[in-house]
C-alpha atoms as a PDB file:
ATOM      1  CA  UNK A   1     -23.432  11.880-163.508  1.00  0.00           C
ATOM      2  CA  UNK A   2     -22.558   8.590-162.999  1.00  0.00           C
ATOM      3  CA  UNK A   3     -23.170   5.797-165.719  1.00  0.00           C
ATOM      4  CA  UNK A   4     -25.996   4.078-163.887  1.00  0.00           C
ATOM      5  CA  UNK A   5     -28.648   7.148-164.106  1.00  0.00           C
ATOM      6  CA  UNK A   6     -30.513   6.434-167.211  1.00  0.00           C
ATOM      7  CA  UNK A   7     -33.529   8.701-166.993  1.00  0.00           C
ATOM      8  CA  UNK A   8     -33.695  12.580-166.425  1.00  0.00           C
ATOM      9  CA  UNK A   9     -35.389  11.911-163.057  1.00  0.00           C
ATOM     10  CA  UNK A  10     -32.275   9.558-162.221  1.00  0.00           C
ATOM     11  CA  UNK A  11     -29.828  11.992-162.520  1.00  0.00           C
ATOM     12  CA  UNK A  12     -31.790  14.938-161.355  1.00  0.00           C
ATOM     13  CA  UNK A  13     -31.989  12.586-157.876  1.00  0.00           C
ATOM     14  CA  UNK A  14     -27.655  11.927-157.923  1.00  0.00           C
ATOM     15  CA  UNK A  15     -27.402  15.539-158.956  1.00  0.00           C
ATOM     16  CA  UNK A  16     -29.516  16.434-155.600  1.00  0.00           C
ATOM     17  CA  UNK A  17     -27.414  13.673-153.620  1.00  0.00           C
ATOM     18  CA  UNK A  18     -24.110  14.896-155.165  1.00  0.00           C
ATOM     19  CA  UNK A  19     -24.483  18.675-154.285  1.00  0.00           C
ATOM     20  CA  UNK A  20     -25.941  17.508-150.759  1.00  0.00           C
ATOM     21  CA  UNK A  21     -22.628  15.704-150.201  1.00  0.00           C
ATOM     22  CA  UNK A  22     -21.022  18.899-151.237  1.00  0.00           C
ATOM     23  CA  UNK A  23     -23.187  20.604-148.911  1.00  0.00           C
ATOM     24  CA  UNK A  24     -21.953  17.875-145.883  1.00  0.00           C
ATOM     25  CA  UNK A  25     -18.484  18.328-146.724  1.00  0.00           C
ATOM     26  CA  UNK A  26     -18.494  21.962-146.700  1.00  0.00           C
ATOM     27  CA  UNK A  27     -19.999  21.677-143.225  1.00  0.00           C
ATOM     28  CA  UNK A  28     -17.807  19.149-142.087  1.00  0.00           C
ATOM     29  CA  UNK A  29     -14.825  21.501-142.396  1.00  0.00           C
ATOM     30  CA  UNK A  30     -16.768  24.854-141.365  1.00  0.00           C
ATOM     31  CA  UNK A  31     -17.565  22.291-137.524  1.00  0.00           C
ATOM     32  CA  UNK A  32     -13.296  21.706-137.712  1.00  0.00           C
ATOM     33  CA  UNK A  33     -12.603  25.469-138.170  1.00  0.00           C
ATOM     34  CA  UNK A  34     -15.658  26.275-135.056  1.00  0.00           C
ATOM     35  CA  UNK A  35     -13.752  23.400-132.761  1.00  0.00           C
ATOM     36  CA  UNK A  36     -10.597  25.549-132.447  1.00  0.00           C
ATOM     37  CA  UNK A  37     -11.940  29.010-131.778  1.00  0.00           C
ATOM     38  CA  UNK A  38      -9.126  31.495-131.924  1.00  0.00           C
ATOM     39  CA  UNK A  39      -6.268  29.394-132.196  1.00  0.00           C
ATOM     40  CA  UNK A  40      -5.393  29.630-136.074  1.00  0.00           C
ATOM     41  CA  UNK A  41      -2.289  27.200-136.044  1.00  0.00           C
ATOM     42  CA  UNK A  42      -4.185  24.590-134.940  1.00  0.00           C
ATOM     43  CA  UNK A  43      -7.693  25.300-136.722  1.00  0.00           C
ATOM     44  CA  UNK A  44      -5.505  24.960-139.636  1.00  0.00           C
ATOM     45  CA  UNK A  45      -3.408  21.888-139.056  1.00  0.00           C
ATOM     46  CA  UNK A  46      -6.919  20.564-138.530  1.00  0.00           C
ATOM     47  CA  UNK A  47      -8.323  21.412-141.406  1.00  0.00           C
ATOM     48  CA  UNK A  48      -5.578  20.295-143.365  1.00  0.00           C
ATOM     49  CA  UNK A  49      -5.261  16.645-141.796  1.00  0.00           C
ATOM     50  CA  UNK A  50      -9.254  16.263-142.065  1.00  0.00           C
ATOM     51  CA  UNK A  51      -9.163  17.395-146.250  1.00  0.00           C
ATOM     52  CA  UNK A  52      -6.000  14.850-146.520  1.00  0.00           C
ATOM     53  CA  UNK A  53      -7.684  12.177-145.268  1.00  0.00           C
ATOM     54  CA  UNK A  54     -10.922  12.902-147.120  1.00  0.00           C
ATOM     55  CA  UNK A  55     -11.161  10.553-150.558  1.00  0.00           C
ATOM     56  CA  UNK A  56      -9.850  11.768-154.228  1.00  0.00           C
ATOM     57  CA  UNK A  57     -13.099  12.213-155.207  1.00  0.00           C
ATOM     58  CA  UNK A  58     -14.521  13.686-151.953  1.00  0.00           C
ATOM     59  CA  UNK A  59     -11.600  16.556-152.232  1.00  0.00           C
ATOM     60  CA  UNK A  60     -12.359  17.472-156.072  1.00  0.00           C
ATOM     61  CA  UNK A  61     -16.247  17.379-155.057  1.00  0.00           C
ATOM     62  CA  UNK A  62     -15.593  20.433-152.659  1.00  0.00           C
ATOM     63  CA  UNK A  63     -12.900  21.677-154.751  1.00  0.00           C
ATOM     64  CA  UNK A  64     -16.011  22.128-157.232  1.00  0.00           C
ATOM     65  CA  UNK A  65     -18.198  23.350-154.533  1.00  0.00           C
ATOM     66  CA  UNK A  66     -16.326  25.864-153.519  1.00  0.00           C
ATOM     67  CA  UNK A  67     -15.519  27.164-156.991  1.00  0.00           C
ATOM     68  CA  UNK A  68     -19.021  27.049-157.798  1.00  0.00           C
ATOM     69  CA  UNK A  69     -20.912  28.649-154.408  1.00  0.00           C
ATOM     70  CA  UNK A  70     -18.096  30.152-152.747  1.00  0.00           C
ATOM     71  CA  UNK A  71     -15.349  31.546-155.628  1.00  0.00           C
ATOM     72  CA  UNK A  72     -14.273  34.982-153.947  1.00  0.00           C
ATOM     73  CA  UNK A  73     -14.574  34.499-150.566  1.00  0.00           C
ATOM     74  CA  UNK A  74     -10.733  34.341-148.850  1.00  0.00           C
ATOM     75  CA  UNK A  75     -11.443  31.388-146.372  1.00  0.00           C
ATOM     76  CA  UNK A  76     -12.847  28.957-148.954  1.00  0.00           C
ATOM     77  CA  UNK A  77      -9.934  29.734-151.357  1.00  0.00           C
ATOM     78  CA  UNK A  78      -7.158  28.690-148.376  1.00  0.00           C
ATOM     79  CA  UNK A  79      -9.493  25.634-148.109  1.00  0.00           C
ATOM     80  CA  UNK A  80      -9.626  24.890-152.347  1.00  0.00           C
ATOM     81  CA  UNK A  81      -5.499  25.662-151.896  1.00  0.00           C
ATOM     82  CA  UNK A  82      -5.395  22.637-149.703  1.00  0.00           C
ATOM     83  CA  UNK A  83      -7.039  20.304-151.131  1.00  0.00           C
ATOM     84  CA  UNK A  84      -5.527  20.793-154.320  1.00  0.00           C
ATOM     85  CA  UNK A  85      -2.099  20.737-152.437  1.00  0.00           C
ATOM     86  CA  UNK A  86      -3.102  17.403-151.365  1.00  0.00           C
ATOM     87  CA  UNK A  87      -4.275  16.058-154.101  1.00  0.00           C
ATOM     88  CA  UNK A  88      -1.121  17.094-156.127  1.00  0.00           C
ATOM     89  CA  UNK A  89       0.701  15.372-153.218  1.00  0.00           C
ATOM     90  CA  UNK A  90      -1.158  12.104-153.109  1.00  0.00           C
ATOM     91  CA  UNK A  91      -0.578  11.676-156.952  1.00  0.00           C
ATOM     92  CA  UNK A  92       2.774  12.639-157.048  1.00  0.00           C
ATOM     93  CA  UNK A  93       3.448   9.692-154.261  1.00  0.00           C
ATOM     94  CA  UNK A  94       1.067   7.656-156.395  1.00  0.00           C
ATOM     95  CA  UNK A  95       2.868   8.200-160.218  1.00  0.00           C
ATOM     96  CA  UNK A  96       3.481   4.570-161.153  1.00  0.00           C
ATOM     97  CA  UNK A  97      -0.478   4.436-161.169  1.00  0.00           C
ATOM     98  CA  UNK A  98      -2.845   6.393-163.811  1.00  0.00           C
ATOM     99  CA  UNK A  99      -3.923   8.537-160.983  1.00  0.00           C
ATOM    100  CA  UNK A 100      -6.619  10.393-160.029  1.00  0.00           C
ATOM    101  CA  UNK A 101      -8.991   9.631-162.420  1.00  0.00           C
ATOM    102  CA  UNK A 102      -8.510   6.125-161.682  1.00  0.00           C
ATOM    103  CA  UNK A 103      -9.438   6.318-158.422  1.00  0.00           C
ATOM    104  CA  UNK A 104     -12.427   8.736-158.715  1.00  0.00           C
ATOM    105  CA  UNK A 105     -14.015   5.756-160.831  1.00  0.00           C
ATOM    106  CA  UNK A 106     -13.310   2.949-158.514  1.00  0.00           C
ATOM    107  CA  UNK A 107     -15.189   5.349-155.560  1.00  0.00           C
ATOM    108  CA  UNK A 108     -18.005   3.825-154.874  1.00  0.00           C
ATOM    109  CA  UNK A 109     -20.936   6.630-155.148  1.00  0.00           C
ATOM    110  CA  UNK A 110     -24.100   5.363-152.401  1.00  0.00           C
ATOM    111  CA  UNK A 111     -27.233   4.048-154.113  1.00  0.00           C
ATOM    112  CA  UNK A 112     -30.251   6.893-153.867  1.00  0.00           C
ATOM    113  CA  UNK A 113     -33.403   5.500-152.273  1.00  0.00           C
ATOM    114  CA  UNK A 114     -35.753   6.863-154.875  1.00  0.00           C
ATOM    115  CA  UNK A 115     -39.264   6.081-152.642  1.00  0.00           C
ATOM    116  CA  UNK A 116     -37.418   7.917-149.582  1.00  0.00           C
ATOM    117  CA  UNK A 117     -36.721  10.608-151.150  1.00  0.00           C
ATOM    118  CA  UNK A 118     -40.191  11.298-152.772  1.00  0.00           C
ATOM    119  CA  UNK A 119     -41.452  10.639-149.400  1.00  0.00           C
ATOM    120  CA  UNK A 120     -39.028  13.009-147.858  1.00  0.00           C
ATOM    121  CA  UNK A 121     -39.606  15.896-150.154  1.00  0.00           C
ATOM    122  CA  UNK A 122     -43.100  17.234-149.861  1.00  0.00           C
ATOM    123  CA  UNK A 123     -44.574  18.987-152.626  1.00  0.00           C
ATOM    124  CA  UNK A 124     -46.560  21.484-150.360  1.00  0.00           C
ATOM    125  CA  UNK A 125     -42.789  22.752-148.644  1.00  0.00           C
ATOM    126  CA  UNK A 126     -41.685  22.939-152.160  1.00  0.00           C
ATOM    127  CA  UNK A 127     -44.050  25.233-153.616  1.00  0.00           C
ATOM    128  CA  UNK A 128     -44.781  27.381-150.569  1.00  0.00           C
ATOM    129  CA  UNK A 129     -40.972  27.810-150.749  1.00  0.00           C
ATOM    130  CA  UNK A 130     -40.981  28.719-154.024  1.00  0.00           C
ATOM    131  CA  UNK A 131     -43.794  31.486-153.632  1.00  0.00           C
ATOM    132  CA  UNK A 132     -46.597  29.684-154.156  1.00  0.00           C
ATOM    133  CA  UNK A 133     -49.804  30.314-152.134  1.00  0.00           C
ATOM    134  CA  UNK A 134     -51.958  27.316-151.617  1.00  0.00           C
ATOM    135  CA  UNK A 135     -55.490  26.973-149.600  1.00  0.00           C
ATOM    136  CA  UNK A 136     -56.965  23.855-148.737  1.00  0.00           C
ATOM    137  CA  UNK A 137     -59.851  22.910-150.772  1.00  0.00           C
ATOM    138  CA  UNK A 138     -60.963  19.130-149.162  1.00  0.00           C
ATOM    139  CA  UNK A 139     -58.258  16.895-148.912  1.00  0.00           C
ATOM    140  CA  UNK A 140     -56.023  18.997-151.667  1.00  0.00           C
ATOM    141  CA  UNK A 141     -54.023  21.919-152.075  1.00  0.00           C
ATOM    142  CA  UNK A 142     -54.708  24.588-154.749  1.00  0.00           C
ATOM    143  CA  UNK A 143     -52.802  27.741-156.076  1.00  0.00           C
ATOM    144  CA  UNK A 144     -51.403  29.474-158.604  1.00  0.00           C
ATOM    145  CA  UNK A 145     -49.320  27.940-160.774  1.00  0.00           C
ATOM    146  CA  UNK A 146     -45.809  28.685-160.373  1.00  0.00           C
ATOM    147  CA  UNK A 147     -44.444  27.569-164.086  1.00  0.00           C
ATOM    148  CA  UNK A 148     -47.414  29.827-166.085  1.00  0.00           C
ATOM    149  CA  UNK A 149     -49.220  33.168-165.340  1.00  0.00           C
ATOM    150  CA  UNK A 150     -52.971  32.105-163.931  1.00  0.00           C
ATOM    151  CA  UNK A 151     -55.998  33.928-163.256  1.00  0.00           C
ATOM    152  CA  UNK A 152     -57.805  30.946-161.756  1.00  0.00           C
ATOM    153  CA  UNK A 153     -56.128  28.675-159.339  1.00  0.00           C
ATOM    154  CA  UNK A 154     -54.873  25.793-161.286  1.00  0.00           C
ATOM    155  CA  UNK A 155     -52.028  23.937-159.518  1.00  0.00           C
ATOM    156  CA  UNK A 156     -53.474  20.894-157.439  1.00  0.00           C
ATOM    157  CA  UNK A 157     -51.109  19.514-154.942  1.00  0.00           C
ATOM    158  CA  UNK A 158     -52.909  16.105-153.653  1.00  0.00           C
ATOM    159  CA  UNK A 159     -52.567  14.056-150.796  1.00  0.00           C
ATOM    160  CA  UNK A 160     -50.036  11.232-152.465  1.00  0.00           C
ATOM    161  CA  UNK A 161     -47.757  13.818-152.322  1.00  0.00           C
ATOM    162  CA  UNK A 162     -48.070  14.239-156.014  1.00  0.00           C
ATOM    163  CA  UNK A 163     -48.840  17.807-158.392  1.00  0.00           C
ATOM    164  CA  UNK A 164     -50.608  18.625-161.453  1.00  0.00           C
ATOM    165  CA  UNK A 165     -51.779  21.713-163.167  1.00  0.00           C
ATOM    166  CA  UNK A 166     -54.764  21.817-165.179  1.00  0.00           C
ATOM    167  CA  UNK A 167     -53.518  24.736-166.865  1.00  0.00           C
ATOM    168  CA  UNK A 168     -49.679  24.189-168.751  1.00  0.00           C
ATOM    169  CA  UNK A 169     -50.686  20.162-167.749  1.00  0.00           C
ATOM    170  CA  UNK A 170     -47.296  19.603-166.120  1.00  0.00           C
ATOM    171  CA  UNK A 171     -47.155  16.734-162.949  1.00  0.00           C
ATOM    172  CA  UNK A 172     -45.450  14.237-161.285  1.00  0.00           C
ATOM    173  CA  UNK A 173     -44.462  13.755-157.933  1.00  0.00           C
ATOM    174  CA  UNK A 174     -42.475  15.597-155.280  1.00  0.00           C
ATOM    175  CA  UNK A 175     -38.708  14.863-157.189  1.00  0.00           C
ATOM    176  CA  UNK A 176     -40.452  16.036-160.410  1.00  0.00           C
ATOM    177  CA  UNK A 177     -41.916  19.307-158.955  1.00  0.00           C
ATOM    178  CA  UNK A 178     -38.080  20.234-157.499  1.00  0.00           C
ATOM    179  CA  UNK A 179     -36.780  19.487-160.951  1.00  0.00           C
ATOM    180  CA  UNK A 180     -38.997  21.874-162.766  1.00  0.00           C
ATOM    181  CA  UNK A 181     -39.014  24.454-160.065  1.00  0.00           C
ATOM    182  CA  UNK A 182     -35.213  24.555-160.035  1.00  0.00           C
ATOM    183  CA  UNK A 183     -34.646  24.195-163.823  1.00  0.00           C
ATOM    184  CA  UNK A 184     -33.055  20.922-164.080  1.00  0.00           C
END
């Protein structure tokens, strides 16, 4: 987390952003591997150019990525290999300075839009991903709560794209509903 997210609901939104830009990378370099089709020299001559011209920071971010979604799977561990090997590289060539850690603070991170994202995120594609069932009752959305056992339909989903339950009286809007449903 970076020093400027003060509130939970702060970092919960650069936590999203940050393992989105994981996500990005790690697509980036799966489009450079499709590009070269059967021709493995250059597929990885490509690879290797694109992850040593990627930033510090942007190299240990899918260093963690893969270590964290992808840890036994052969392809992403020649990919961790070299970005490590670069990164060893660029701070060996780079001594006289602290290194690494230096830079990785003076990266700029890119300010969230806050409003966007609520208005991005819908709470009805939320819950119905996460199980929930919800029929239209007027101009809201009702079903069974997915954070307590219910009898009686209790989770209201209403047209401001925010929640609430009646029952365990949790609510917010769209960012807080992805928070609770994914435990963060």
């Amino acid at each position: 987390m970076t020093q400027g997210a003060t509130t939970p609901l702060e970092q919960s939104v650069e936590y999203i952003e940050f393992t989105a830009e994981q996500d990005i990378l790690a697509t980036h370099i799966l489009i450079k591997v499709a590009k070269h089709g059967t021709d493995t020299g250059a597929r990885i001559a490509n690879i290797r150019r694109f992850i040593a011209e990627l930033p510090d920071y942007q190299r240990l971010s899918i260093c963690q990525w893969i270590k964290s979604y992808a840890p036994d799977n052969k392809f992403w561990e020649e990919i961790y290999g070299y970005a490590l090997v670069s990164l060893i590289r660029d701070y060996q060539k780079n001594s006289s300075t602290p290194g690494i850690v230096k830079k990785i603070r003076k990266s700029k991170k890119p300010k969230i839009d806050y409003q966007r994202a609520k208005q991005e995120i819908q709470c009805v594609d939320l819950a119905q991903e996460h199980g929930v069932i919800l029929k239209q009752r007027g101009s809201l959305m009702i079903g069974s709560c997915p954070f307590h056992s219910d009898r009686t339909p209790s989770f209201t989903i209403y047209p401001e794209n925010n929640f609430y339950c009646y029952g365990c009286h949790k609510g917010g809007d769209s960012i807080s509903l992805l928070k609770l449903l994914k435990n963060i």
